[in-house]
Protein backbone atom coordinates (compact mmCIF):
# COMPACT_ATOMS: atom_id res chain seq x y z
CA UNK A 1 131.51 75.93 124.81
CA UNK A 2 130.65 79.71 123.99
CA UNK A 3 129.73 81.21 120.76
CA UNK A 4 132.93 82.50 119.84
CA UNK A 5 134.71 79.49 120.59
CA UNK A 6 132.43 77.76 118.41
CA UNK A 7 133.11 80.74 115.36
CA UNK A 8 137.02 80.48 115.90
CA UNK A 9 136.61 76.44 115.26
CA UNK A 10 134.72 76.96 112.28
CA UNK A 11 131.26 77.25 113.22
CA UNK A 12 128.76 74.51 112.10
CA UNK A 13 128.39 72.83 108.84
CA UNK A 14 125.20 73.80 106.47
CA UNK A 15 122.23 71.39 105.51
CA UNK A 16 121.71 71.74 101.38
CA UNK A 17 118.43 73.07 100.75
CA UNK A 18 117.75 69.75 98.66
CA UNK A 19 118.76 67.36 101.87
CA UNK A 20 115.89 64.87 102.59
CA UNK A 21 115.44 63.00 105.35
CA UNK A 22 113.61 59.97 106.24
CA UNK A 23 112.59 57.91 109.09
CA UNK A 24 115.00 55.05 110.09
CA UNK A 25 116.27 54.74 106.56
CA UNK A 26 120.21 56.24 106.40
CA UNK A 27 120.39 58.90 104.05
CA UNK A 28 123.38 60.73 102.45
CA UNK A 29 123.25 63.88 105.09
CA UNK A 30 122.12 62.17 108.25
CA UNK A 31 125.46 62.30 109.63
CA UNK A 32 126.15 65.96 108.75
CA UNK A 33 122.40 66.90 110.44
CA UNK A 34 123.71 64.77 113.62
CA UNK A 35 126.93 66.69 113.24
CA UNK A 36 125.19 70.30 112.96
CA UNK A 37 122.88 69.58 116.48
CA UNK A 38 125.84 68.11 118.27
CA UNK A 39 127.96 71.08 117.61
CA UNK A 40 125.16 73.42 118.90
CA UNK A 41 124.88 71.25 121.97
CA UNK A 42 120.90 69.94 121.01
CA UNK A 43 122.00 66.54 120.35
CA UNK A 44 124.98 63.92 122.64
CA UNK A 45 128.35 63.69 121.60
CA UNK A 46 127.96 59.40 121.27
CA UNK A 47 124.74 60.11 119.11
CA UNK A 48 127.07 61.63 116.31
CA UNK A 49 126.11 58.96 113.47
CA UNK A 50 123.39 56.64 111.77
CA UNK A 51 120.38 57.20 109.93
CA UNK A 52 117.41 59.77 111.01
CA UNK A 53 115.67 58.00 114.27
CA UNK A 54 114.07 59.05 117.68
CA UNK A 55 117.44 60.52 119.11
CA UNK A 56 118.00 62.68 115.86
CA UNK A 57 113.84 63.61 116.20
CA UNK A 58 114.29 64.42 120.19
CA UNK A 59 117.68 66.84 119.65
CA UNK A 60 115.72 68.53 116.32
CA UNK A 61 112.32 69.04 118.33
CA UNK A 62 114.87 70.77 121.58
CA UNK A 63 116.46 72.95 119.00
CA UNK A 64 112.95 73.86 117.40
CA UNK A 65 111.92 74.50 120.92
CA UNK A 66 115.11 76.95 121.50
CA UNK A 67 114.06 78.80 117.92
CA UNK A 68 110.35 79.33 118.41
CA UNK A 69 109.60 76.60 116.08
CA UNK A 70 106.51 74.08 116.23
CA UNK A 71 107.93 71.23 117.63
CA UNK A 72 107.42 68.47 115.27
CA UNK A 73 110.79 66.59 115.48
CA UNK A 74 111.07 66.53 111.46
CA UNK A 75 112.86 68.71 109.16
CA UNK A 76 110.69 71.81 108.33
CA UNK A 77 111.90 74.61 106.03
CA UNK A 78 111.59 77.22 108.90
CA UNK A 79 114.02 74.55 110.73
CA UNK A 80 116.22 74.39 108.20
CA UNK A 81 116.52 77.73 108.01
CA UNK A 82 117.52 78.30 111.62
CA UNK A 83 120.00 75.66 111.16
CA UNK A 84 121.58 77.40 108.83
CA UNK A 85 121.88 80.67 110.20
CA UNK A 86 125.57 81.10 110.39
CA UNK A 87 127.29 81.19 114.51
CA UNK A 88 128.81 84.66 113.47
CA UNK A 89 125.05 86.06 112.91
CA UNK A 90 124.05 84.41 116.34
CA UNK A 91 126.85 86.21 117.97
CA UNK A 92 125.85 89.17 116.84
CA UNK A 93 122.50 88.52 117.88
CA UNK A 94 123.63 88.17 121.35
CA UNK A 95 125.89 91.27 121.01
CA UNK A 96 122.65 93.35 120.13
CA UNK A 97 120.41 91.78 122.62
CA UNK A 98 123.15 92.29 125.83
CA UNK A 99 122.85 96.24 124.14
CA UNK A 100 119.38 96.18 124.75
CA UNK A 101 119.48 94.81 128.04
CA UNK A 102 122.36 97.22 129.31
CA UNK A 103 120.40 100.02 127.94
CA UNK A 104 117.23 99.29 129.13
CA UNK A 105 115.54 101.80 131.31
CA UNK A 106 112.22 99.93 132.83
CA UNK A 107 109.96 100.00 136.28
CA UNK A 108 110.01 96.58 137.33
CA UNK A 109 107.88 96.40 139.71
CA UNK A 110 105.65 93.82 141.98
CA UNK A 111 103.72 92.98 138.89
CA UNK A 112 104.35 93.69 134.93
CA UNK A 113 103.77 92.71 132.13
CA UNK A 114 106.73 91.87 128.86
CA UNK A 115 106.00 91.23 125.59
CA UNK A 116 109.18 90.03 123.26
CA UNK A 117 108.27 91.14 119.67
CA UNK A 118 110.91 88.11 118.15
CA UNK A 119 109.20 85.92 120.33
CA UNK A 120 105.42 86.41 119.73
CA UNK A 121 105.05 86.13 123.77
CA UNK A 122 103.45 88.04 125.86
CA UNK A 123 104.78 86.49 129.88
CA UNK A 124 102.94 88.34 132.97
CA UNK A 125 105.35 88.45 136.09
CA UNK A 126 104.51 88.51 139.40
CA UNK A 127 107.17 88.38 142.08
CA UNK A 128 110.39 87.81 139.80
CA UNK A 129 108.19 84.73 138.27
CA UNK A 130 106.38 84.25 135.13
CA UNK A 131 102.62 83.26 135.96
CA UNK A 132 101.49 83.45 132.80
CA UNK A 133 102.47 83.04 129.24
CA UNK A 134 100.48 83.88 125.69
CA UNK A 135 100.86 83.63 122.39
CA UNK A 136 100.39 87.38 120.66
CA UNK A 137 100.34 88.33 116.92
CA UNK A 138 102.27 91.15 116.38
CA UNK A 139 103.06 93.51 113.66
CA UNK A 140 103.80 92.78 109.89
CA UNK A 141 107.81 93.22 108.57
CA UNK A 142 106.02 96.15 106.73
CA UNK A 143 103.94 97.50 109.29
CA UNK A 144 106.60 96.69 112.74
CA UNK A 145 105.10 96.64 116.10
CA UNK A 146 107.20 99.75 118.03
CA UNK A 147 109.70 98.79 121.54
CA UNK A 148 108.32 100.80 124.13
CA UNK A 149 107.45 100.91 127.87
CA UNK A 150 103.99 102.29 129.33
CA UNK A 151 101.25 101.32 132.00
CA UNK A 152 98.14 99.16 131.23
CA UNK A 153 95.52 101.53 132.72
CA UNK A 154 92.14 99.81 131.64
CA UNK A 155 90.43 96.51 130.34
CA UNK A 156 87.73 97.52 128.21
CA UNK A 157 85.49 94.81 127.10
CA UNK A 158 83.07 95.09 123.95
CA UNK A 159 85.24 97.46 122.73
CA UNK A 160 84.49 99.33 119.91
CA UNK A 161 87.47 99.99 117.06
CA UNK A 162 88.13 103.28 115.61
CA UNK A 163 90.22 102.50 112.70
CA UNK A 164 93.31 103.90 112.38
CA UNK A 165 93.15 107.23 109.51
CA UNK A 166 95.85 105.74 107.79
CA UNK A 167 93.95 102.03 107.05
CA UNK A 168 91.02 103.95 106.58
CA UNK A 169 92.39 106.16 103.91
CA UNK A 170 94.06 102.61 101.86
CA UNK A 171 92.24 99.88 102.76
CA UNK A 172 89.03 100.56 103.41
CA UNK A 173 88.24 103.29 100.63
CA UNK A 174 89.58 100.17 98.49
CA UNK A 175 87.21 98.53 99.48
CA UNK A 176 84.71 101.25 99.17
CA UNK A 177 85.51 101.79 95.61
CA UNK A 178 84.91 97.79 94.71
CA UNK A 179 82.02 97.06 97.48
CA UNK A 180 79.83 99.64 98.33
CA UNK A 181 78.14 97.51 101.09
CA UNK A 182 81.27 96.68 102.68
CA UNK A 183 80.99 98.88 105.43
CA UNK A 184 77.52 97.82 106.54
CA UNK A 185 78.48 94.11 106.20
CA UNK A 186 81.69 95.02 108.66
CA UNK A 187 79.25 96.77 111.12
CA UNK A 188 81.29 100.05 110.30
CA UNK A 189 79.70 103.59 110.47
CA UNK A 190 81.24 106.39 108.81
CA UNK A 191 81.35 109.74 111.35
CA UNK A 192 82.15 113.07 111.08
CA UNK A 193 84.44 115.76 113.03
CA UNK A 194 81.96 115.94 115.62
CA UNK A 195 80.93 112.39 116.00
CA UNK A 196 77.81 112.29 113.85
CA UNK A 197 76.95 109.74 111.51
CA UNK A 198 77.13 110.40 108.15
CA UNK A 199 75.81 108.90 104.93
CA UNK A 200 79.34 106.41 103.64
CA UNK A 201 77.17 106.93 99.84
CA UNK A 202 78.04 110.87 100.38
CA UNK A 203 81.73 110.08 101.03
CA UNK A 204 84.66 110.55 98.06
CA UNK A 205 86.47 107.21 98.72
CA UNK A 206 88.39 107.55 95.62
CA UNK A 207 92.02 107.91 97.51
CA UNK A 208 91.61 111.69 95.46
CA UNK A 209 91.79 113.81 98.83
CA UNK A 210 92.75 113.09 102.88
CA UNK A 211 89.06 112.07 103.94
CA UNK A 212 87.91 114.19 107.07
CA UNK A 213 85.66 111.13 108.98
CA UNK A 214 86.22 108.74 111.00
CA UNK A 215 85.23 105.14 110.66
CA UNK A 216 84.70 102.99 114.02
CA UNK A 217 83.47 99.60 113.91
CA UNK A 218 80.86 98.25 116.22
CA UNK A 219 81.34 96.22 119.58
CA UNK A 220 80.42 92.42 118.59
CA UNK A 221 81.75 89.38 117.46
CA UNK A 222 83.43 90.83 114.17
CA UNK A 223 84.83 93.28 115.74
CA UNK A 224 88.62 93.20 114.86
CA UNK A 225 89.62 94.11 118.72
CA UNK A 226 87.40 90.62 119.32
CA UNK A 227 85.62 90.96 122.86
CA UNK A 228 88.39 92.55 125.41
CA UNK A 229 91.12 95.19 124.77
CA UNK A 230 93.87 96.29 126.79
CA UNK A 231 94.42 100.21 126.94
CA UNK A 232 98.42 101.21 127.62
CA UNK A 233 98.65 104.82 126.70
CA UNK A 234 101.60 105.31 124.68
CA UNK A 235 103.02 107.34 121.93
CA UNK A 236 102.37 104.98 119.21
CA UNK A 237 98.73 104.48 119.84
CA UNK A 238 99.15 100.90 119.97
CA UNK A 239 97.73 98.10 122.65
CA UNK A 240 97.02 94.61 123.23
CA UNK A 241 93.85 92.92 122.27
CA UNK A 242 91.51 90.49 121.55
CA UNK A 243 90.46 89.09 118.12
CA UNK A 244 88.43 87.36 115.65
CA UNK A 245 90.66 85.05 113.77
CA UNK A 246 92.01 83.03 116.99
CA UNK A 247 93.16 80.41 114.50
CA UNK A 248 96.09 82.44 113.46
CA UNK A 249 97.46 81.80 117.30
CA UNK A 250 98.40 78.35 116.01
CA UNK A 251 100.66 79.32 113.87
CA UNK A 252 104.65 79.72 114.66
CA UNK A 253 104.98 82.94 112.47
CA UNK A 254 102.92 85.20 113.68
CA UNK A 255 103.69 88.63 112.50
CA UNK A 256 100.27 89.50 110.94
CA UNK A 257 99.20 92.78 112.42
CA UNK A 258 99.35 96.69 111.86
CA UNK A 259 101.44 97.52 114.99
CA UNK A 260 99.29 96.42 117.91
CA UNK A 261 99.43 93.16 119.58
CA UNK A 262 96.61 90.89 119.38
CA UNK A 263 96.90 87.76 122.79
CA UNK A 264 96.11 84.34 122.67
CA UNK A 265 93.01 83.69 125.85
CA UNK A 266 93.12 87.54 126.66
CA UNK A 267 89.97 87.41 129.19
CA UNK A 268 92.97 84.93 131.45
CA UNK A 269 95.15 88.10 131.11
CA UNK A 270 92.56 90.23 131.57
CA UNK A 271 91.60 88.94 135.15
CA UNK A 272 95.36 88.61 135.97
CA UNK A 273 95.46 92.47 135.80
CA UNK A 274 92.51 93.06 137.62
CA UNK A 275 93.24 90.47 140.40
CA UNK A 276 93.34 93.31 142.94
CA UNK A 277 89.63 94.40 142.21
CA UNK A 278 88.06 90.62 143.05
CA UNK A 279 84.50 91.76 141.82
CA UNK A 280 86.00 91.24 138.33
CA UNK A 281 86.91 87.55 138.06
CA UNK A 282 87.00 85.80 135.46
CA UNK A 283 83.63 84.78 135.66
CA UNK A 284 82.49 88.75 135.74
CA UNK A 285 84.27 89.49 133.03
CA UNK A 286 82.84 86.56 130.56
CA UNK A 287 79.16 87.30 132.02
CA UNK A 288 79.97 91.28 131.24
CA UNK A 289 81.24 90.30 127.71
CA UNK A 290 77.95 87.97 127.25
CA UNK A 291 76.17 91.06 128.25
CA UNK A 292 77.55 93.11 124.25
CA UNK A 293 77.42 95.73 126.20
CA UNK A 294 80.76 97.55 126.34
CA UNK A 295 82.29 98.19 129.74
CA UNK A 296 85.86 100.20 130.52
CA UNK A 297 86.84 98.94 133.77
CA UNK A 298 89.91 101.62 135.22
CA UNK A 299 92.92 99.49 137.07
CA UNK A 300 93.13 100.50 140.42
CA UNK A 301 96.92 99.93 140.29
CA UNK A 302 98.66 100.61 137.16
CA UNK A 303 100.86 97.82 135.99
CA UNK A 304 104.00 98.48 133.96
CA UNK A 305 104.25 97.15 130.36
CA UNK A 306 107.31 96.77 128.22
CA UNK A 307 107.07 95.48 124.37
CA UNK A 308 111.26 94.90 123.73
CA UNK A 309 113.09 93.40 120.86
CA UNK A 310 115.47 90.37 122.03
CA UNK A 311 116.43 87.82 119.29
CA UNK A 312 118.58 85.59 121.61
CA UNK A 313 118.33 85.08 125.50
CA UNK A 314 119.56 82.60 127.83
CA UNK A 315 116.44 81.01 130.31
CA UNK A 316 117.13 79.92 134.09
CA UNK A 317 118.34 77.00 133.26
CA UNK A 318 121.03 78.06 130.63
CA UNK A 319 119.62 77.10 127.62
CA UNK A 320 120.18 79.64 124.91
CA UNK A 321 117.17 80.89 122.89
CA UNK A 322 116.88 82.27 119.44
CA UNK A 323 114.54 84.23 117.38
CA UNK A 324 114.80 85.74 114.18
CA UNK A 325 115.76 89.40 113.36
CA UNK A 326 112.41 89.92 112.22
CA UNK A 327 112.23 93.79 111.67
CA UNK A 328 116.23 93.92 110.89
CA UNK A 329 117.05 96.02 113.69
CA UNK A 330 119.59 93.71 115.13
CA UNK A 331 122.24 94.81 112.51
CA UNK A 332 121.18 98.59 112.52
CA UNK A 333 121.63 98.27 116.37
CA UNK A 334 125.28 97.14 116.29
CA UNK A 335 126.23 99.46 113.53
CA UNK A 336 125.02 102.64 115.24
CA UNK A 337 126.72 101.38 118.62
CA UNK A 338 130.09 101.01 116.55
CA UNK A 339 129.83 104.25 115.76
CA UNK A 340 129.25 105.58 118.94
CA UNK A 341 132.36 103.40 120.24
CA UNK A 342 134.78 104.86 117.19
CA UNK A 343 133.18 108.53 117.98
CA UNK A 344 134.42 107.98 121.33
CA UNK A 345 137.63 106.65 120.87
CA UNK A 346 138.62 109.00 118.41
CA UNK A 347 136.98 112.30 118.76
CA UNK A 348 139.13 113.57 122.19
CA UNK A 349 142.15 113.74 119.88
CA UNK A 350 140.70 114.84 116.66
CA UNK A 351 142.93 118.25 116.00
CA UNK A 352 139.54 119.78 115.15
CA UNK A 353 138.14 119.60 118.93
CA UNK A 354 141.01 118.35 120.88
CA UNK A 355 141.40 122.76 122.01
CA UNK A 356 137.76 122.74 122.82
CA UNK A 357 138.40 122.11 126.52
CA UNK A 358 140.62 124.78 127.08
């Protein structure tokens, strides 16, 4: 049954936010949960009553699995959540994400690489099949990681980070102000126009005035980029990377960073891009990394990258997928295309320009 079938019979019935649910014990709102995954098609139509057990655990952990939720078979708040998001909002979901797709203007070629900011997954394809899949962390609702298309040029490993002006000019002259040894514990240097060191003690980082340094942070294990990152040149200065806080890669929200895109085991991806240059397995690559010293190693074929922004999909196999409208741009999407639609249906008889053709 499609979506709008689904809207025009009423949708699905909500959870209350105070429901509770327990293991082989009926409860009062075990019947409408049964009721609520049948209807979206996670859970058989001869299942549709008795109290919370292993078939009710199996349909919840395939619908967590369809939202990008941990699945744990038991009723989380992020779960309940998605549950309750109503069919009309997951139609337009799938309105906005068939947009993108039509509008869509990428290079597929032999070999690229897709990152789905909704998703948090970064999938490498090779021949019309994904070979690899990572977890990423991408940007903050504040701070949103940019859609874009570009070509990975480079794996540099030990990198050093030059941190963006703007983080420099908040964060770390905060941090300044309250811990003057902050940048030497951070294995930070402070450097001028031309590159040279300069004293952080002589720096104003009272917020008072743009500062004219830079301040890069030095290859090594706290280094924010971790040991490996991925140069794509683009107009957003962004790229994908290593890190040091791996643990936040267990985690199913994981929208923690300023804009770039940090990947779960980036040294596999790493030697998946550089598969056509065999001296750098992935063997080289951890004994240059063990090495500290930092290494830029140029791709001898360029392969295509595209970060896009689908909140609902359908897989192979026809099972629909949903994520949610993280950055908002779902609704902003479908209003701007409406408007394009009523411009078009409307403006070739407007009495203002309908003469302009003669």
């Amino acid at each position: 049954m499609s979506y709008s079938d689904l809207a025009v019979r009423g949708g699905w019935p909500a959870i209350p936010a105070d429901a509770k649910f327990a293991f082989g014990v009926q409860g009062p709102h075990d019947d409408l949960l049964r009721r609520r995954l049948l209807v979206s098609g996670d859970l058989a139509p001869e299942k549709a009553s008795g109290p919370y057990n292993d078939d009710v655990a199996e349909s919840l952990k395939r619908f967590q699995v369809r939202h990008g939720l941990a699945a744990t078979g038991t009723m989380t708040p992020r779960t309940l959540a998605a549950l309750n998001v109503s069919v009309q909002k997951r139609i337009k979901q799938l309105e906005a994400s068939l947009e993108r797709l039509a509008s869509m203007n990428f290079e597929f070629g032999q070999r690229y690489v897709v990152v789905n900011l909704p998703a948090t997954f970064a999938e490498a394809v090779e021949n019309d099949q994904v070979v690899r899949r990572y977890r990423v962390i991408v940007g903050k609702t504040e701070k949103p990681s940019p859609t874009l298309t570009a070509e990975i040029t480079s794996v540099n490993l030990n990198p050093t980070w030059t941190v963006p002006s703007s983080i420099s000019k908040t964060e770390i002259s905060a941090h300044m102000r309250k811990d003057p040894g902050y940048l030497s514990r951070m294995h930070m240097e402070v450097l001028d126009a031309r590159d040279a060191p300069i004293d952080p003690q002589s720096v104003d980082w009272s917020g008072a005035r743009t500062p004219n340094f830079t301040v890069r942070q030095q290859s090594g294990t706290w280094n924010a980029l971790g040991a490996v990152k991925i140069d794509m040149p683009n107009p957003y200065s962004v790229y994908m990377h290593d890190t040091n806080q791996r643990n936040l890669f267990s985690d199913d929200y994981r929208f923690d960073s300023h804009g770039c895109s940090r990947v779960d085991n980036v040294r596999d991806l790493a030697a998946w891009l550089l598969k056509d240059q065999p001296q750098w397995n992935r063997a080289a690559i951890d004994a240059a990394i063990a090495t500290g010293q930092r290494h830029d190693i140029h791709l001898s074929k360029k392969v295509p990258v595209a970060w896009i922004y689908l909140t609902a999909w359908m897989t192979k196999d026809q099972t629909v997928q949903f994520r949610n409208d993280i950055y908002d741009q779902d609704e902003q999407l479908l209003e701007a295309t409406a408007e394009e639609a009523a411009f078009f249906n409307q403006a070739g008889n407007h009495p203002l320009t309908a003469h302009l053709a003669q």
